[in-house]
N, C-alpha and C. Protein backbone atom coordinates (compact mmCIF):
# COMPACT_ATOMS: atom_id res chain seq x y z
N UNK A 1 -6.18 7.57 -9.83
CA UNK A 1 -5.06 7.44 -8.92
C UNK A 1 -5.57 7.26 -7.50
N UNK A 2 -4.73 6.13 -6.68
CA UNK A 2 -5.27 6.42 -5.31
C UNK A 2 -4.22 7.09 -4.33
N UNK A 3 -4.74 7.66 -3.51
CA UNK A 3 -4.08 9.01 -2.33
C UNK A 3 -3.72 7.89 -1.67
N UNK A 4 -2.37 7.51 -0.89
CA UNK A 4 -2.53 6.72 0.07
C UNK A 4 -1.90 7.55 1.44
N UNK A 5 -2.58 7.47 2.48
CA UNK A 5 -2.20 8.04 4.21
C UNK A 5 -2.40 7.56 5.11
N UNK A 6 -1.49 8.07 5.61
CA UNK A 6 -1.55 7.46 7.49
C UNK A 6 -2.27 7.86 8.13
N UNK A 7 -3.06 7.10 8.64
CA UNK A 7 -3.97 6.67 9.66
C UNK A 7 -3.90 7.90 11.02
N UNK A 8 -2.78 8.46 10.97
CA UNK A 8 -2.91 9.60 12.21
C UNK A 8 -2.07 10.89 11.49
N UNK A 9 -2.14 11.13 10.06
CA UNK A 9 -1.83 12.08 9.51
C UNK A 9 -2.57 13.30 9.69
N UNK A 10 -1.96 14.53 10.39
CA UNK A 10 -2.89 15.62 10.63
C UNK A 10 -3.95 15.95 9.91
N UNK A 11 -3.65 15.75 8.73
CA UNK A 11 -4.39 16.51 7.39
C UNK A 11 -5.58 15.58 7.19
N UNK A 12 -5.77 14.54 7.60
CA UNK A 12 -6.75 12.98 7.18
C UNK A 12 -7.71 14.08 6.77
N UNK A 13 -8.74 14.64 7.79
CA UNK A 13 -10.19 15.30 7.47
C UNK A 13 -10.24 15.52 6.07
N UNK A 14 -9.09 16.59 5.42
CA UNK A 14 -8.97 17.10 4.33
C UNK A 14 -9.11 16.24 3.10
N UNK A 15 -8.43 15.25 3.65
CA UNK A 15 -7.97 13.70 2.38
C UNK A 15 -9.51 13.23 2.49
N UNK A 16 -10.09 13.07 3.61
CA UNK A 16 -11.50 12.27 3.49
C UNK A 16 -12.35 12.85 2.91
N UNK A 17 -12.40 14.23 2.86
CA UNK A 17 -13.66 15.47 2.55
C UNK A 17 -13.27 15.18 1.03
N UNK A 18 -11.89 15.32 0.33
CA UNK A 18 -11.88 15.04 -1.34
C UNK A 18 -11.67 13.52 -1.59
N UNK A 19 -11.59 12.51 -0.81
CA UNK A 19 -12.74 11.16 -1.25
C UNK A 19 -14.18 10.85 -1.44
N UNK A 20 -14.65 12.09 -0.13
CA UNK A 20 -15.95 11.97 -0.66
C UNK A 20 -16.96 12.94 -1.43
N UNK A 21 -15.94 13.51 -2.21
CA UNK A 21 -16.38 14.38 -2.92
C UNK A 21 -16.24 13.90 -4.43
N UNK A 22 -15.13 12.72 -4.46
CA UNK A 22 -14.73 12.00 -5.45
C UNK A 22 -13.47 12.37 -6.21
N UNK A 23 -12.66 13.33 -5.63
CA UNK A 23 -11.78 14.22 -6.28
C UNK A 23 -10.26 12.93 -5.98
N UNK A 24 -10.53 12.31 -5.05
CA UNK A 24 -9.12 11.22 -5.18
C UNK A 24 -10.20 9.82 -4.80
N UNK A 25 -9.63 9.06 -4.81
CA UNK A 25 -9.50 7.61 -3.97
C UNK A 25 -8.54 7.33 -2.69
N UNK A 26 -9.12 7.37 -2.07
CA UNK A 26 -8.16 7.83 -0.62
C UNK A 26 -7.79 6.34 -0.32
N UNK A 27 -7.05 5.50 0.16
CA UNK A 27 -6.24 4.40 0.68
C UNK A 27 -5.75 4.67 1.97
N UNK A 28 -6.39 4.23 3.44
CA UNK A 28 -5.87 4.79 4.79
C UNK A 28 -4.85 3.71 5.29
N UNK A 29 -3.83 3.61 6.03
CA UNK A 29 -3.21 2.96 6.15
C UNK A 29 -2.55 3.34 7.56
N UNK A 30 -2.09 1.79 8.39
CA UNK A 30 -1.56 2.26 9.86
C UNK A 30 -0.53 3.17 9.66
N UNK A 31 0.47 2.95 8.81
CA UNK A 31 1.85 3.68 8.37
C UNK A 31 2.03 3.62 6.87
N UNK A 32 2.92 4.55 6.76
CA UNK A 32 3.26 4.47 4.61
C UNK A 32 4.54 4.86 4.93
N UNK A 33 5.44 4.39 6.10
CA UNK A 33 7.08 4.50 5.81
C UNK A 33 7.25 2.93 4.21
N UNK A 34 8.18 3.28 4.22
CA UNK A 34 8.97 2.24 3.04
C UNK A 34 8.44 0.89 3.88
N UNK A 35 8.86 0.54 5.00
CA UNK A 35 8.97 -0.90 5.29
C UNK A 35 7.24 -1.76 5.52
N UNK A 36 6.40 -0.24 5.51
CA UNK A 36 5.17 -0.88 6.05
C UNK A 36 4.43 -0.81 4.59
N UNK A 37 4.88 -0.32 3.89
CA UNK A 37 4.43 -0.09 2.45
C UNK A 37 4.93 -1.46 1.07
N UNK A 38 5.86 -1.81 1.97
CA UNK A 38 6.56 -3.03 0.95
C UNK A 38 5.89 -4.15 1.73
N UNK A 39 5.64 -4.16 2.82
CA UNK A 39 4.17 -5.29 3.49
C UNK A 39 2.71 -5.44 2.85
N UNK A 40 2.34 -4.03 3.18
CA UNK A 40 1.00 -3.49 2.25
C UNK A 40 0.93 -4.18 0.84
N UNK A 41 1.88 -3.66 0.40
CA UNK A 41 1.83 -3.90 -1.13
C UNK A 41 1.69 -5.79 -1.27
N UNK A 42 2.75 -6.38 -0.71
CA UNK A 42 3.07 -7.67 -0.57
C UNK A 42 1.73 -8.47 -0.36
N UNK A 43 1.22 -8.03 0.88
CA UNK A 43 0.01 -8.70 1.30
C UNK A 43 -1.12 -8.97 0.55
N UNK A 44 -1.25 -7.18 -0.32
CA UNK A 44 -2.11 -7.63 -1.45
C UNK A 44 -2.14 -8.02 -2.60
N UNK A 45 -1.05 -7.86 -3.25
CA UNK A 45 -0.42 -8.57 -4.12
C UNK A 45 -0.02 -10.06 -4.09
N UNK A 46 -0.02 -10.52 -2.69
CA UNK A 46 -0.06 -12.39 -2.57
C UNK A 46 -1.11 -12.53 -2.95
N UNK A 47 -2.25 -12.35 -2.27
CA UNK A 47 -3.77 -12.29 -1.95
C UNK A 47 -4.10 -12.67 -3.67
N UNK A 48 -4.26 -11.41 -4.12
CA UNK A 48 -4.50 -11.70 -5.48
C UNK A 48 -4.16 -12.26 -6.30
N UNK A 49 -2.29 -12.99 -6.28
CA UNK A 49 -1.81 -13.95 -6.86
C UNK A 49 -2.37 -15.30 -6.69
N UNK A 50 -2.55 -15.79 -5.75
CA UNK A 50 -2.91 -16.58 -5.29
C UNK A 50 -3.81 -17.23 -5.71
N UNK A 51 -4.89 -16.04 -5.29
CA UNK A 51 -6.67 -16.30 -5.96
C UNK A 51 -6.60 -16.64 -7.25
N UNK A 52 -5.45 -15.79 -8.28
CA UNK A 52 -5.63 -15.83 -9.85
C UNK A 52 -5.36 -17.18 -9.92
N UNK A 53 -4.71 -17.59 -9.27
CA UNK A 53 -4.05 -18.59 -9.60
C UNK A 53 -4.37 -20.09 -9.03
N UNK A 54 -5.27 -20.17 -8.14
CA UNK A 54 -5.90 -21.22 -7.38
C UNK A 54 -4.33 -21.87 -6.66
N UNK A 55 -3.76 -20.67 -6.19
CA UNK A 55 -2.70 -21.13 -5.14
C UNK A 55 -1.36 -21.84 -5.59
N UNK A 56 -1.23 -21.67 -6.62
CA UNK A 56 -0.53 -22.68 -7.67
C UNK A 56 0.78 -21.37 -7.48
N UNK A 57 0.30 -20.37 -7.72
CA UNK A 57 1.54 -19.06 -7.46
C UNK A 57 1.48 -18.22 -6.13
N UNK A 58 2.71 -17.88 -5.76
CA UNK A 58 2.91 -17.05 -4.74
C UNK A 58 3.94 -15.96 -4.57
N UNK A 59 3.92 -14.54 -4.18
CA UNK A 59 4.58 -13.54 -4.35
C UNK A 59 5.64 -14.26 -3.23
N UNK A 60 7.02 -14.22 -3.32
CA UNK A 60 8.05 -14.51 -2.67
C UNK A 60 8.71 -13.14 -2.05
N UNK A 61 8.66 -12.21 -2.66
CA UNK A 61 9.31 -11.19 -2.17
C UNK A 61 8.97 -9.54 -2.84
N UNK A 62 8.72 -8.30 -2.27
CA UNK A 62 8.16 -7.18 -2.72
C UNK A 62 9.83 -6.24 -2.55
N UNK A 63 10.27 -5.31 -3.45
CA UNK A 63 11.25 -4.24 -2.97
C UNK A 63 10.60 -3.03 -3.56
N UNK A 64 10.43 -2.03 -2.41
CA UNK A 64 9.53 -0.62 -2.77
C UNK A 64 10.87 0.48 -2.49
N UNK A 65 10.54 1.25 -3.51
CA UNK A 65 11.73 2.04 -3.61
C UNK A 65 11.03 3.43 -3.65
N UNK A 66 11.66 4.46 -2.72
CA UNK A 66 10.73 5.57 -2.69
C UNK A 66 11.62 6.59 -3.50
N UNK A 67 12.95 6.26 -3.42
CA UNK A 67 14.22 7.32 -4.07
C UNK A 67 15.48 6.23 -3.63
N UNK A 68 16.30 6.46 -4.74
CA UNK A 68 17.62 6.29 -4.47
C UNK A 68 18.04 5.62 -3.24
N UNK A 69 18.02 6.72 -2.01
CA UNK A 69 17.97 6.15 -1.03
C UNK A 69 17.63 5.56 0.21
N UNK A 70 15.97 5.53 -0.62
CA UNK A 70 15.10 4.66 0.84
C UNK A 70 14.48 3.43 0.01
N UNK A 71 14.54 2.35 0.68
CA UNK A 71 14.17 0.85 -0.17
C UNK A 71 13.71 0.51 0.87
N UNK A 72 12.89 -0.69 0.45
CA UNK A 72 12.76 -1.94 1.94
C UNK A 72 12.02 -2.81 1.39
N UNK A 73 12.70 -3.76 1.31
CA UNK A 73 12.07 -5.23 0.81
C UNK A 73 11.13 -6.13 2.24
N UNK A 74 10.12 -6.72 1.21
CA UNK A 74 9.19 -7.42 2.45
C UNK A 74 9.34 -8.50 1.94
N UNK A 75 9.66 -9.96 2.67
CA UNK A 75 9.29 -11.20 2.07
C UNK A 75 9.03 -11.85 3.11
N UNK A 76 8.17 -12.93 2.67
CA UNK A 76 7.34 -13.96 3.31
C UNK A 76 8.06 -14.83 4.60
């Protein structure tokens, strides 16, 4: 599983000390609200479509759902 956090999350030290201890896979990130997380995801998920695909496919649109009531769609 990977840990994913923000980049100015109090706790980071803690998250980094059990990445490098091997106890998670840590993922740092500027923000992990919904809207910067349905980018994230998007960006790398084109990336890799793309490549699989020698450009022939492309992600059109990501919707990340954290609960019920927080969503946020990212598209191109």
């Amino acid at each position: 599983y990977t840990t994913i956090v923000a980049e100015d999350d109090p706790g980071i030290g803690g998250f980094k000390t059990m990445d490098q201890l091997g106890i998670i896979q840590l993922c740092i990130l500027p923000a992990v609200g919904a809207e910067q997380f349905a980018k994230y995801v998007f960006e790398k998920l084109n990336a890799f479509v793309q490549e699989e695909t020698n450009n022939r496919v492309k992600v059109a649109r990501v919707e990340f759902m954290e609960h019920n009531k927080n969503t946020a769609i990212y598209e191109a």
